[in-house]
N, C-alpha and C. Protein backbone atom coordinates (compact mmCIF):
# COMPACT_ATOMS: atom_id res chain seq x y z
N UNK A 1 0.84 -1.16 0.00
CA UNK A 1 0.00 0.00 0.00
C UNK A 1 0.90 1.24 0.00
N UNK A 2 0.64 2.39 -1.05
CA UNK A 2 1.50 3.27 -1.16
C UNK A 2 1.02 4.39 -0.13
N UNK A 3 1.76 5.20 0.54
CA UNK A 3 2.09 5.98 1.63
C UNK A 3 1.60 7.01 0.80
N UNK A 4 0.45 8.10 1.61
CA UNK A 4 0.13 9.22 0.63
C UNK A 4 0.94 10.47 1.42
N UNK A 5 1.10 11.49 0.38
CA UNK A 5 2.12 12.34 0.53
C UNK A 5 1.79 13.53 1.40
N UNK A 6 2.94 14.46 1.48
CA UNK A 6 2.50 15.35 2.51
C UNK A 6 1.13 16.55 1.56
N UNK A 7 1.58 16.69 0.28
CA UNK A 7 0.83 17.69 -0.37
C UNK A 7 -0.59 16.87 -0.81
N UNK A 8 -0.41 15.80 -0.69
CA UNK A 8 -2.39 14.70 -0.66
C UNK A 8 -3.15 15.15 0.47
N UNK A 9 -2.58 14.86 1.69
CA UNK A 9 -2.86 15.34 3.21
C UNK A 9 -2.99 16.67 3.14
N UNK A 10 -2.63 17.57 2.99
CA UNK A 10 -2.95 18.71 2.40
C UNK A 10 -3.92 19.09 2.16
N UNK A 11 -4.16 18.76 0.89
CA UNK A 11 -5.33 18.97 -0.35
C UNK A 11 -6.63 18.46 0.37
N UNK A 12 -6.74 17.16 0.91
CA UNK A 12 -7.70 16.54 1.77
C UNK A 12 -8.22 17.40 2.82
N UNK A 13 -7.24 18.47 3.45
CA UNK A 13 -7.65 19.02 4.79
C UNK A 13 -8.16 20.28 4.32
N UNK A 14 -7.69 20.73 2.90
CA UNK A 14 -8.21 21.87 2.72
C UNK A 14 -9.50 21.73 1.80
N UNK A 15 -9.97 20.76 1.75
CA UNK A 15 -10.91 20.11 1.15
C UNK A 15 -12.51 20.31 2.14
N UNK A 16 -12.05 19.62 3.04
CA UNK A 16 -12.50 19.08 4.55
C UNK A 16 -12.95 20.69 4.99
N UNK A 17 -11.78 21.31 5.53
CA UNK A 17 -11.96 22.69 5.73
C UNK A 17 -12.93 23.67 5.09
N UNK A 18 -12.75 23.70 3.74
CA UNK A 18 -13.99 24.21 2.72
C UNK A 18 -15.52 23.75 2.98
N UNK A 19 -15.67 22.38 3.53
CA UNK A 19 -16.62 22.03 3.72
C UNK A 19 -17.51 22.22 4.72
N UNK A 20 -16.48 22.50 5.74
CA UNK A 20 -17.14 23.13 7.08
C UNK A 20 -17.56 24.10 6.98
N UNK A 21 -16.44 25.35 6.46
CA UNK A 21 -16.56 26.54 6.37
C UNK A 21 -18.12 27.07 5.58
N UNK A 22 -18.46 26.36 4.70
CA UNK A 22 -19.84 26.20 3.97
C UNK A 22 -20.83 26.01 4.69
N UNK A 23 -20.58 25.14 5.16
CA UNK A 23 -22.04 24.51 6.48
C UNK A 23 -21.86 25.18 7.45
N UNK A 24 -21.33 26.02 8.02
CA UNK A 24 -21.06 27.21 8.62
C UNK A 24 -21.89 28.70 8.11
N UNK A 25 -21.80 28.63 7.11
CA UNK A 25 -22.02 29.87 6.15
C UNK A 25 -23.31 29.39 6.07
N UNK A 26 -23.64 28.62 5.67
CA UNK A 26 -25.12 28.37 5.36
C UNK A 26 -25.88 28.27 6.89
N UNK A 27 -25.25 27.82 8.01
CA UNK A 27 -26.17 27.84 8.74
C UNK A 27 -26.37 29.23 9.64
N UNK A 28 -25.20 29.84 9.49
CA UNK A 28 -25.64 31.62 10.03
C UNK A 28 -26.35 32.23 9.20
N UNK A 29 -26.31 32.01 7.98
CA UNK A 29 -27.21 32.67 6.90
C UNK A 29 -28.75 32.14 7.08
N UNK A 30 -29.20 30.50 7.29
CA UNK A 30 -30.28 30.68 7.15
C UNK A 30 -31.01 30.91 8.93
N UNK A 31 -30.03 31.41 9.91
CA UNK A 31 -30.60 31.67 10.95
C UNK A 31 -30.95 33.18 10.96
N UNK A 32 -29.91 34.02 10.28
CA UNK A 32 -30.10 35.11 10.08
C UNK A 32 -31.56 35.60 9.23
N UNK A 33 -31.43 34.66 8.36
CA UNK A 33 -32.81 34.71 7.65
C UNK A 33 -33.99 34.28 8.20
N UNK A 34 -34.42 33.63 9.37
CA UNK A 34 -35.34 33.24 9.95
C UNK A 34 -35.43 34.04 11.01
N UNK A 35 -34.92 34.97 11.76
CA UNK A 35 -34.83 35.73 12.52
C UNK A 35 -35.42 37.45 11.83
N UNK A 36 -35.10 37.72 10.68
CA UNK A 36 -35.53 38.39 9.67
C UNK A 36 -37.04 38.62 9.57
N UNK A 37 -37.18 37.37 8.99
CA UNK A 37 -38.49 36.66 8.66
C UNK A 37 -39.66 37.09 9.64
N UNK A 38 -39.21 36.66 10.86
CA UNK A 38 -39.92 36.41 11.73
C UNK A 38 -40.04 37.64 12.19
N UNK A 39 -39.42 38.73 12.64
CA UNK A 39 -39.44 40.04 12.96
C UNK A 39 -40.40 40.62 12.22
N UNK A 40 -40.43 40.45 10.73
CA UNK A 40 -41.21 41.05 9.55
C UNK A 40 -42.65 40.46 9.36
N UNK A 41 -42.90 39.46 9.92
CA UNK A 41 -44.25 38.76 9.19
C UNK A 41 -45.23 39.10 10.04
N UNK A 42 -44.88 40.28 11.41
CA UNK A 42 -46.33 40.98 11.77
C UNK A 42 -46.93 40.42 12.21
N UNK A 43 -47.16 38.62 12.98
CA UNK A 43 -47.93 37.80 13.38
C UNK A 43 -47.90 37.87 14.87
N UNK A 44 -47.84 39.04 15.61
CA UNK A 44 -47.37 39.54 16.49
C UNK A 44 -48.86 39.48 17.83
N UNK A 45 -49.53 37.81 18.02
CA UNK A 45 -50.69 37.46 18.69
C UNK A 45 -50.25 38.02 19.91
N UNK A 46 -51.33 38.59 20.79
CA UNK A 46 -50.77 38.71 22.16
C UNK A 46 -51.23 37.12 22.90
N UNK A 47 -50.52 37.38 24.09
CA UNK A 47 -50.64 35.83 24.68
C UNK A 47 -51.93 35.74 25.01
N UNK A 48 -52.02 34.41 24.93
CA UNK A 48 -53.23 33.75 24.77
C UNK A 48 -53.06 32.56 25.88
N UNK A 49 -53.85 32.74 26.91
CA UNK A 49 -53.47 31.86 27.90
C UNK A 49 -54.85 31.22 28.40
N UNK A 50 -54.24 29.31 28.31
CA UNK A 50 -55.32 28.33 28.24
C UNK A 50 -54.76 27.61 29.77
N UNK A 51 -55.91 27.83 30.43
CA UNK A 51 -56.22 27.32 31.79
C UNK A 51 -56.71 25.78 31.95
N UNK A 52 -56.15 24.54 32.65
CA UNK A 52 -56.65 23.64 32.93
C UNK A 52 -56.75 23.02 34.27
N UNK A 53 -57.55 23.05 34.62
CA UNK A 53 -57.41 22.06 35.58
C UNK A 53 -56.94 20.31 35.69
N UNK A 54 -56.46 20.13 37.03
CA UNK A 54 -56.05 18.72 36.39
C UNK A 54 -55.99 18.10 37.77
N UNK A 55 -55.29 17.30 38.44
CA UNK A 55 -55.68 16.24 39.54
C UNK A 55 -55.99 17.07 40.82
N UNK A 56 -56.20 16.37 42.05
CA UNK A 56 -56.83 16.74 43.31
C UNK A 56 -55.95 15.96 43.83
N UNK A 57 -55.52 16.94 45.24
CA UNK A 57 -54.45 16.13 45.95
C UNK A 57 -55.15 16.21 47.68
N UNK A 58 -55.43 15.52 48.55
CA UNK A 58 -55.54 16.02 49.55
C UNK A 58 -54.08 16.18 50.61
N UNK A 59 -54.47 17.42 51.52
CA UNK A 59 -53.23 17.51 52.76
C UNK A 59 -54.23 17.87 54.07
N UNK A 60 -53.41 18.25 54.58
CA UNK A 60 -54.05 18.23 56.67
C UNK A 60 -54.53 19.29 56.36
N UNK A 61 -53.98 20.77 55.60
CA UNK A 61 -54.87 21.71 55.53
C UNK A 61 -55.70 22.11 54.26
N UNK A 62 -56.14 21.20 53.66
CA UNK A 62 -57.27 20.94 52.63
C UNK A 62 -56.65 20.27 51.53
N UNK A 63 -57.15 21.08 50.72
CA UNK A 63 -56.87 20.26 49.15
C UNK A 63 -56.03 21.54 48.19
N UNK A 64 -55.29 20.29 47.14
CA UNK A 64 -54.45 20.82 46.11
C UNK A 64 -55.02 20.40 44.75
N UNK A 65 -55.09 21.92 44.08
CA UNK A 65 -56.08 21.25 42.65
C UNK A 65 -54.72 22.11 41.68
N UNK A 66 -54.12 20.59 40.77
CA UNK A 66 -53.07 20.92 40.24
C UNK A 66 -54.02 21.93 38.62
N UNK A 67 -52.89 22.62 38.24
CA UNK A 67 -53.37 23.29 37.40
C UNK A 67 -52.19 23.50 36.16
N UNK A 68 -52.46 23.50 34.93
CA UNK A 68 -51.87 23.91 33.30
C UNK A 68 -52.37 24.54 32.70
N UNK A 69 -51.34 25.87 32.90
CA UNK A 69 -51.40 27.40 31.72
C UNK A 69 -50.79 26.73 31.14
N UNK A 70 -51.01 27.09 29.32
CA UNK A 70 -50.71 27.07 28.07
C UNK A 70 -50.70 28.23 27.51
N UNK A 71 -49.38 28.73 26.79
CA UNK A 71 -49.58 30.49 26.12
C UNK A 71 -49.41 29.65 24.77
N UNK A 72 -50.39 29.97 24.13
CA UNK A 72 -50.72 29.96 22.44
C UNK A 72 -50.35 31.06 21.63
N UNK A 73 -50.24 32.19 22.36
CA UNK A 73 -50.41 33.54 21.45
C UNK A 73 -48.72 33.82 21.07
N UNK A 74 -47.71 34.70 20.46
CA UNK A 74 -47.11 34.94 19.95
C UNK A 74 -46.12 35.59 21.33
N UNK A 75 -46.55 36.64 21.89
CA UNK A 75 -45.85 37.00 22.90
C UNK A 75 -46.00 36.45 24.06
N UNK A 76 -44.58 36.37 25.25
CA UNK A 76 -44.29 36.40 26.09
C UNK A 76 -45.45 37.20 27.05
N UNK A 77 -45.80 36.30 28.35
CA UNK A 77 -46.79 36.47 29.37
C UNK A 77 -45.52 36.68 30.78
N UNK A 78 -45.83 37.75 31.51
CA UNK A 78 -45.20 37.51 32.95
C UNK A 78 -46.49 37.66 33.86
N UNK A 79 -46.25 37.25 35.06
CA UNK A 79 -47.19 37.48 36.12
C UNK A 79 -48.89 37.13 35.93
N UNK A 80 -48.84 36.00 35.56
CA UNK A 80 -50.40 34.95 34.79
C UNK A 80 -51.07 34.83 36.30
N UNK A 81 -52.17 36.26 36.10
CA UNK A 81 -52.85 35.68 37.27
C UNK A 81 -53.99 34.62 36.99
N UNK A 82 -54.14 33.57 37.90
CA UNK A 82 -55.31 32.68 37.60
C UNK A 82 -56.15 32.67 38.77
N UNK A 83 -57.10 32.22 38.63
CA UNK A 83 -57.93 32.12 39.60
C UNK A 83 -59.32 30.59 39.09
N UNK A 84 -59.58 30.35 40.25
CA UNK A 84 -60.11 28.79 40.37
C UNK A 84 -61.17 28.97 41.54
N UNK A 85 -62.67 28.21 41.24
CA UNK A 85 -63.67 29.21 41.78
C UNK A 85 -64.30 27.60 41.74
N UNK A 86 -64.87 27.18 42.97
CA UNK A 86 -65.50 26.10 43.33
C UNK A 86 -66.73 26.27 43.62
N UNK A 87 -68.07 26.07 42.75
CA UNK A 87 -69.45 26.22 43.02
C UNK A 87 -69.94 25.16 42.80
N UNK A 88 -71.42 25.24 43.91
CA UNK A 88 -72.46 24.10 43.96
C UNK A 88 -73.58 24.76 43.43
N UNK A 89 -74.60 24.07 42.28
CA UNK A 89 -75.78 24.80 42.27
C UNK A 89 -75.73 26.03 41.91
N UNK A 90 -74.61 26.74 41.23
CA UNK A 90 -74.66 28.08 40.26
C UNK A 90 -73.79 28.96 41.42
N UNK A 91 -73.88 28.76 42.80
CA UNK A 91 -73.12 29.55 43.77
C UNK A 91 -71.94 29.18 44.47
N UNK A 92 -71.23 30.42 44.16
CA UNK A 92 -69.57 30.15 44.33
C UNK A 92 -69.18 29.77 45.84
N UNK A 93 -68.82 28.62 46.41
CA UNK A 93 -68.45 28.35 47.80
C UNK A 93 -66.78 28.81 48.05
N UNK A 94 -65.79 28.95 46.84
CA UNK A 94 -64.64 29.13 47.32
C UNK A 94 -64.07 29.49 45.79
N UNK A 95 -62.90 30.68 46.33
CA UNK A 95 -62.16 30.45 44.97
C UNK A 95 -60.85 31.22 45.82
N UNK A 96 -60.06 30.99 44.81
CA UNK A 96 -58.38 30.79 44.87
C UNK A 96 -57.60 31.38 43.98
N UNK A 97 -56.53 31.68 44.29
CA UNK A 97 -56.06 32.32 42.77
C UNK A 97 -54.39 32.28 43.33
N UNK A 98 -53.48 32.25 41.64
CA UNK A 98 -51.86 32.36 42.15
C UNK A 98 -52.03 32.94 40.99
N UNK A 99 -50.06 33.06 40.64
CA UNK A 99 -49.71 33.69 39.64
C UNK A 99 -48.58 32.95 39.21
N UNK A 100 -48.52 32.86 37.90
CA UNK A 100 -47.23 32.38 37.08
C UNK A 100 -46.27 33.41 36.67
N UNK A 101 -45.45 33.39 37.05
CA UNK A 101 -44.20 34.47 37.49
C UNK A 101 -43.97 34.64 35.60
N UNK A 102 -43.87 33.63 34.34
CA UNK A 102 -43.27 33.50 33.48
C UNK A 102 -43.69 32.79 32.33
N UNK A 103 -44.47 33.19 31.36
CA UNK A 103 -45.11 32.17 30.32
C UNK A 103 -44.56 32.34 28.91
N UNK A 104 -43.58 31.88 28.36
CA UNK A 104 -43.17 32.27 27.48
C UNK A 104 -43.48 32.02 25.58
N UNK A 105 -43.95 32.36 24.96
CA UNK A 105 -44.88 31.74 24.00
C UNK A 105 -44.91 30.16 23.81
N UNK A 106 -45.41 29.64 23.04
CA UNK A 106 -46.09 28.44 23.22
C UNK A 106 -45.11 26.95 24.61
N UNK A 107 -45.48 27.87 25.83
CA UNK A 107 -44.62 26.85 26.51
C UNK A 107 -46.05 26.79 27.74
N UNK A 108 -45.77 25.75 28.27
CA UNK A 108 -46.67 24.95 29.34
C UNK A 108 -46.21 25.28 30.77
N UNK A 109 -46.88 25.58 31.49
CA UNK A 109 -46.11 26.05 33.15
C UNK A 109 -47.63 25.15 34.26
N UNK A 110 -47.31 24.55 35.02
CA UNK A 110 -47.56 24.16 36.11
C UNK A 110 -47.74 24.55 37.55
N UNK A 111 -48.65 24.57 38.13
CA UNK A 111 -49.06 25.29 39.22
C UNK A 111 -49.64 24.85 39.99
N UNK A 112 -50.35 25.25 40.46
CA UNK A 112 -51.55 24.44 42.10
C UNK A 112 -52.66 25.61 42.52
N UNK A 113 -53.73 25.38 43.21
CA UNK A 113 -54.58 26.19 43.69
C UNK A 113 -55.15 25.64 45.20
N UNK A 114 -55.01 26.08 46.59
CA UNK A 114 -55.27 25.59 47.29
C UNK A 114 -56.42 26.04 47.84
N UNK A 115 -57.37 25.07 48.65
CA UNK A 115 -58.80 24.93 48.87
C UNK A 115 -58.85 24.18 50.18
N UNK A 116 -59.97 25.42 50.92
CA UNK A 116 -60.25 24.37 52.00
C UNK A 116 -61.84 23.13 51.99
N UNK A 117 -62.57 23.28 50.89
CA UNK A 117 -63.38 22.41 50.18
C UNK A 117 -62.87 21.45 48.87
N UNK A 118 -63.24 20.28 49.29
CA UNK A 118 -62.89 19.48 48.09
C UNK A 118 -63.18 19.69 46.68
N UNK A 119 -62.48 20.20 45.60
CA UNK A 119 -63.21 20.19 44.48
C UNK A 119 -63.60 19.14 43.97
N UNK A 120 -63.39 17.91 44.23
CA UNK A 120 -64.07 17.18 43.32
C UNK A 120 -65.88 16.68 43.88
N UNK A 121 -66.40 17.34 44.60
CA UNK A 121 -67.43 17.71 44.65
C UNK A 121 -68.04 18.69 44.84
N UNK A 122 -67.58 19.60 43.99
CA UNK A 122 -68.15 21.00 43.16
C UNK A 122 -67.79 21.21 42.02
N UNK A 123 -68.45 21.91 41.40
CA UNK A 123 -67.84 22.51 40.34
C UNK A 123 -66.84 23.57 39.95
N UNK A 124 -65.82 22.97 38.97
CA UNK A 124 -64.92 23.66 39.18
C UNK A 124 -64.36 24.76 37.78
N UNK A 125 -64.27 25.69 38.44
CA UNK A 125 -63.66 27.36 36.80
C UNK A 125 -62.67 27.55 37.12
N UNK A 126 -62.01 27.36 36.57
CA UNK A 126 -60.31 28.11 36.28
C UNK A 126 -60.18 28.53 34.94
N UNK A 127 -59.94 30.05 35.22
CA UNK A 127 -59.43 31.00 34.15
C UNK A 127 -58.08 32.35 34.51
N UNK A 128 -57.64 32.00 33.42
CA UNK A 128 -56.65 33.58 33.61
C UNK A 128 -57.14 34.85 33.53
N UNK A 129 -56.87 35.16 34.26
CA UNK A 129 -57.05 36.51 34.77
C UNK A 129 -56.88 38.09 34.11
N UNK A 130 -55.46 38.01 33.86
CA UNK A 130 -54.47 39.16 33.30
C UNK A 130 -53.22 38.41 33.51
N UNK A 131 -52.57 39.36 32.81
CA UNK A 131 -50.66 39.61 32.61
C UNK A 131 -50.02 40.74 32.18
N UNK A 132 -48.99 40.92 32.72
CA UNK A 132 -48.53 42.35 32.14
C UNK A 132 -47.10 41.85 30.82
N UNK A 133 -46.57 42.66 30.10
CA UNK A 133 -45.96 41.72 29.12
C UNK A 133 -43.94 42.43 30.03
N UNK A 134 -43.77 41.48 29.74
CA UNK A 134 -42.53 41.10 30.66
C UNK A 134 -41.49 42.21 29.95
């Protein structure tokens, strides 16, 4: 097997090198261009924040009703007030409320609402409240 030379090794690295340097170039270019894009296309939703309720936990000093904000809308949410309102028969026996410090477009945040009545025998509303934009 013949031994390849110093100017083959060479040619190979500057080969190699070109190739990076490309996929380099192309990938700041098409980030630059999607950053562009996106600044320009005006789709500028304000947040849109989707309230769920979700399991029941009991403790010694009542109950924990876990809860999932969802921001759908385009911008950034800080300070997601929610509130969670336990009624029997059309009338409100208890409601609760926190805040999500941080909702950042389409991301999911986790929370709790505490109660000294069980919700799972009442009915239960959870909605957002307000936000101010961060």
């Amino acid at each position: 097997m013949a031994k390849r030379t110093k100017s083959e090794d060479e040619g190979a690295k500057r080969i190699l090198e070109a190739i990076a340097g490309g996929i380099g170039a192309f990938l700041a270019l098409a980030t630059i261009g999607i950053i562009v894009w996106d600044g320009m296309s005006g789709d500028d939703a304000p947040p849109i924040v989707i309230v769920e309720a979700g399991a029941v936990h009991e403790h010694e000093n009542g109950f924990v009703l876990e809860l999932s904000a969802f921001n759908s809308g385009d911008a950034t949410a800080a300070e997601v007030a929610v509130e969670g309102t336990l009624s029997r028969e059309g009338e409100i026996v208890e409601t609760s409320e926190t805040t999500f410090d941080y909702l950042p477009s389409g991301s999911r945040r986790r929370g709790g609402l505490f109660f000294q009545a069980d919700p799972r025998t009442h009915d239960v509303a959870v909605k957002a409240k307000g936000y101010v934009d961060p």
